[in-house]
Structures are given as C-alpha cells and as structure tokens.
C-alpha atoms as a PDB file:
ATOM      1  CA  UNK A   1     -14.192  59.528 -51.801  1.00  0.00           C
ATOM      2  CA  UNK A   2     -16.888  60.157 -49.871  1.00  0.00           C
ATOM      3  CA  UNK A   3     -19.913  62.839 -50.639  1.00  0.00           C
ATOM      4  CA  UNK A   4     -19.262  66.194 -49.546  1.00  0.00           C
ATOM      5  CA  UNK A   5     -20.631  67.138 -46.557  1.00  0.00           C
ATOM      6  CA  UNK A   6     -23.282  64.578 -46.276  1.00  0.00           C
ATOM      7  CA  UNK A   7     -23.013  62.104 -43.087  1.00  0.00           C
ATOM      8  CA  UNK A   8     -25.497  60.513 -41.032  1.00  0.00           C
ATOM      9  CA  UNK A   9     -25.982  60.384 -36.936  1.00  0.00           C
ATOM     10  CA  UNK A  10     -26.498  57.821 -35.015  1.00  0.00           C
ATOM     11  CA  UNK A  11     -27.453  56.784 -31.337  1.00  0.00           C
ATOM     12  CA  UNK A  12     -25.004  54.190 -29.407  1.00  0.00           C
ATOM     13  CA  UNK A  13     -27.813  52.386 -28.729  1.00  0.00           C
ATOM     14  CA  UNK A  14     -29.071  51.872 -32.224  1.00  0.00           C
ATOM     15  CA  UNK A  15     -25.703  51.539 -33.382  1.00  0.00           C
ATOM     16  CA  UNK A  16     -25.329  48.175 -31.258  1.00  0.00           C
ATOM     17  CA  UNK A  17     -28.891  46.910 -32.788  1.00  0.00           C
ATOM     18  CA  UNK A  18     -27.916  47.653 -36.279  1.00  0.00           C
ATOM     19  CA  UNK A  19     -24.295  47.550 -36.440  1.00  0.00           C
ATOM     20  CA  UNK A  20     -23.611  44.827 -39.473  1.00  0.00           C
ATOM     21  CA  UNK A  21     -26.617  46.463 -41.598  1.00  0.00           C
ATOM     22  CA  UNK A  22     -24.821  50.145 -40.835  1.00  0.00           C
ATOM     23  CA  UNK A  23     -21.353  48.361 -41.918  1.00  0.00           C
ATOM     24  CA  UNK A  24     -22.990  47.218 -44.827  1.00  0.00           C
ATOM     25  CA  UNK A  25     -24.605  50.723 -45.927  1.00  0.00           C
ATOM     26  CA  UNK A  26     -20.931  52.293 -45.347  1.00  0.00           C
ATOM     27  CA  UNK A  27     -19.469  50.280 -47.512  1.00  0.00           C
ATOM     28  CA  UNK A  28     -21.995  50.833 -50.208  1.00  0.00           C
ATOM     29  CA  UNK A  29     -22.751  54.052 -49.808  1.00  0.00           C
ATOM     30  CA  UNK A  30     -19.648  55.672 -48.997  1.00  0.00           C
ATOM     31  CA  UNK A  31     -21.137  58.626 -46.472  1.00  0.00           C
ATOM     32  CA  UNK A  32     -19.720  58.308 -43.087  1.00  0.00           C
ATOM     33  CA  UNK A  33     -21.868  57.481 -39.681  1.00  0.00           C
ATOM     34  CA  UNK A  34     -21.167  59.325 -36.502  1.00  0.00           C
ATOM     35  CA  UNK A  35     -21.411  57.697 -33.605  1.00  0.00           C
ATOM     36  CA  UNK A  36     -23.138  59.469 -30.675  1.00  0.00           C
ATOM     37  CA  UNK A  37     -23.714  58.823 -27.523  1.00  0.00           C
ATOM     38  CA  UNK A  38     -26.025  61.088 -25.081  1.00  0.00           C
ATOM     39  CA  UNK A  39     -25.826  63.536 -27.848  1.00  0.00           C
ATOM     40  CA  UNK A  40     -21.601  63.887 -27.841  1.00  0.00           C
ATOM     41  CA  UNK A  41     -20.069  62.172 -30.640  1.00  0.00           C
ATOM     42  CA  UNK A  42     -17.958  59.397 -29.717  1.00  0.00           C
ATOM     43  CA  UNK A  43     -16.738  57.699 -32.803  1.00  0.00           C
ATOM     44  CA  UNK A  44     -16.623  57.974 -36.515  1.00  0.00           C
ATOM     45  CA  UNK A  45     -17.428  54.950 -38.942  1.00  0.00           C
ATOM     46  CA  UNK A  46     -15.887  55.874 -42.367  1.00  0.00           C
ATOM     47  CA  UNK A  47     -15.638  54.048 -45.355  1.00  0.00           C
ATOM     48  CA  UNK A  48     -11.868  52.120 -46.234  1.00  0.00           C
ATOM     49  CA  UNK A  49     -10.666  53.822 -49.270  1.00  0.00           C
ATOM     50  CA  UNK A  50      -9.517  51.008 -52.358  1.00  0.00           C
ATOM     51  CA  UNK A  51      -6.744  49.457 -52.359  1.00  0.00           C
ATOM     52  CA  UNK A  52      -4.057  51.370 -55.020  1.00  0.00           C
ATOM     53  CA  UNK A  53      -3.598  48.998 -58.149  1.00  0.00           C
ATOM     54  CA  UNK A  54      -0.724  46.553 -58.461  1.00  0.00           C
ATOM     55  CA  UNK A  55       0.543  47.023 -61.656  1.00  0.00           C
ATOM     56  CA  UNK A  56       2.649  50.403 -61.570  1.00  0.00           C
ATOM     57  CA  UNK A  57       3.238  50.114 -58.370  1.00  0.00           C
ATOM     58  CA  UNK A  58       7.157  50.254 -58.794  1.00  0.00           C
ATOM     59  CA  UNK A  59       7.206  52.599 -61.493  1.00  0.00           C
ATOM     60  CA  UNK A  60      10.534  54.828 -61.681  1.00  0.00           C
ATOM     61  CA  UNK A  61      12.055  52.643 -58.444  1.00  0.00           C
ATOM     62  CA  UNK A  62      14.626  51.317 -60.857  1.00  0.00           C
ATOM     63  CA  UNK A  63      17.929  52.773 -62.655  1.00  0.00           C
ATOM     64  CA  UNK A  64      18.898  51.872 -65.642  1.00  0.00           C
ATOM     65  CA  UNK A  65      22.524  51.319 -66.525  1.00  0.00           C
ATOM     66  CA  UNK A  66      23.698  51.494 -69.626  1.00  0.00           C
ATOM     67  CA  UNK A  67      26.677  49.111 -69.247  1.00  0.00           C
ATOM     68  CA  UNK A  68      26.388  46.224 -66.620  1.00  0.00           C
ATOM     69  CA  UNK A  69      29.861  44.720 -67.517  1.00  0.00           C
ATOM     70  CA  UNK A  70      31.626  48.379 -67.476  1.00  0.00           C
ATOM     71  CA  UNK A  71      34.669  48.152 -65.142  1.00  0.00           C
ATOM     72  CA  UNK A  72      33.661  49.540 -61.164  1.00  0.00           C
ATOM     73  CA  UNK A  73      34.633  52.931 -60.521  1.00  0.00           C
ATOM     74  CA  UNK A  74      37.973  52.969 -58.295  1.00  0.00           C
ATOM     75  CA  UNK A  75      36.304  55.078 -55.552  1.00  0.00           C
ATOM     76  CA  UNK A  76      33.925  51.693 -55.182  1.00  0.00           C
ATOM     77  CA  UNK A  77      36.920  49.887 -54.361  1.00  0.00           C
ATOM     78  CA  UNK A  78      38.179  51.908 -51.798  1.00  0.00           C
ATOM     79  CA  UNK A  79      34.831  51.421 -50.094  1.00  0.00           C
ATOM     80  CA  UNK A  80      35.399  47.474 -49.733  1.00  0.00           C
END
C-alpha cells in the first residue's frame, strides 16, 4: 500500500537522467512518481504490489465426497 496522499513530481527530463535511482526509491519507498512533462502529467510510476502467498492459495477449490466408491447416480449415465 502506498502512503496516503503523498507522491512526488517529476520533470521528463530528469526522469531520463535518474530513471534506475527513481525505480529504485519506488520500490523502497512505496510513494508513487508522476511523470510530467511541460507541466502536464504524462505517466504514473507506481510501486508493484507483493505477490499473494502460495500456500492457501487453493483453499475451499475442492469438494469433499464422502464416498468415492458409492455407485454413480443414474442421471450421470444418461449424460454419457
């Protein structure tokens, strides 16, 4: 998340000069960088949010049955 209501303004020009430095600071600090050019923003550099954890991912995606060897249900044979 990034800090409400702070971000920082920056010339095209000194954007260009700076760029991997700027990249850097983003990622660190987490407040976003406009981009301006003549005055008119152009672009907005905003910091990637993290990846969601991999563990718990698939929570509640699967069913469980109680009885895998129960006989099929005859309305899934008239499906075949």
């Amino acid at each position: 998340m990034t800090p409400a209501g702070k971000t920082t303004h920056m010339p095209a020009g000194q954007f260009k000069a700076v760029c991997l430095k700027v990249l850097d600071g983003v990622a660190e600090s987490r407040v976003p960088v406009t981009i301006t050019k003549r005055g008119v923003p152009v672009a907005r550099l905003v910091p990637v949010d993290p990846p969601a954890p991999l563990f718990g991912a698939l929570a509640g995606t699967v069913a469980h049955c109680e009885d895998l060897l129960a006989p099929i249900g005859d309305e899934w044979d008239a499906l075949r």
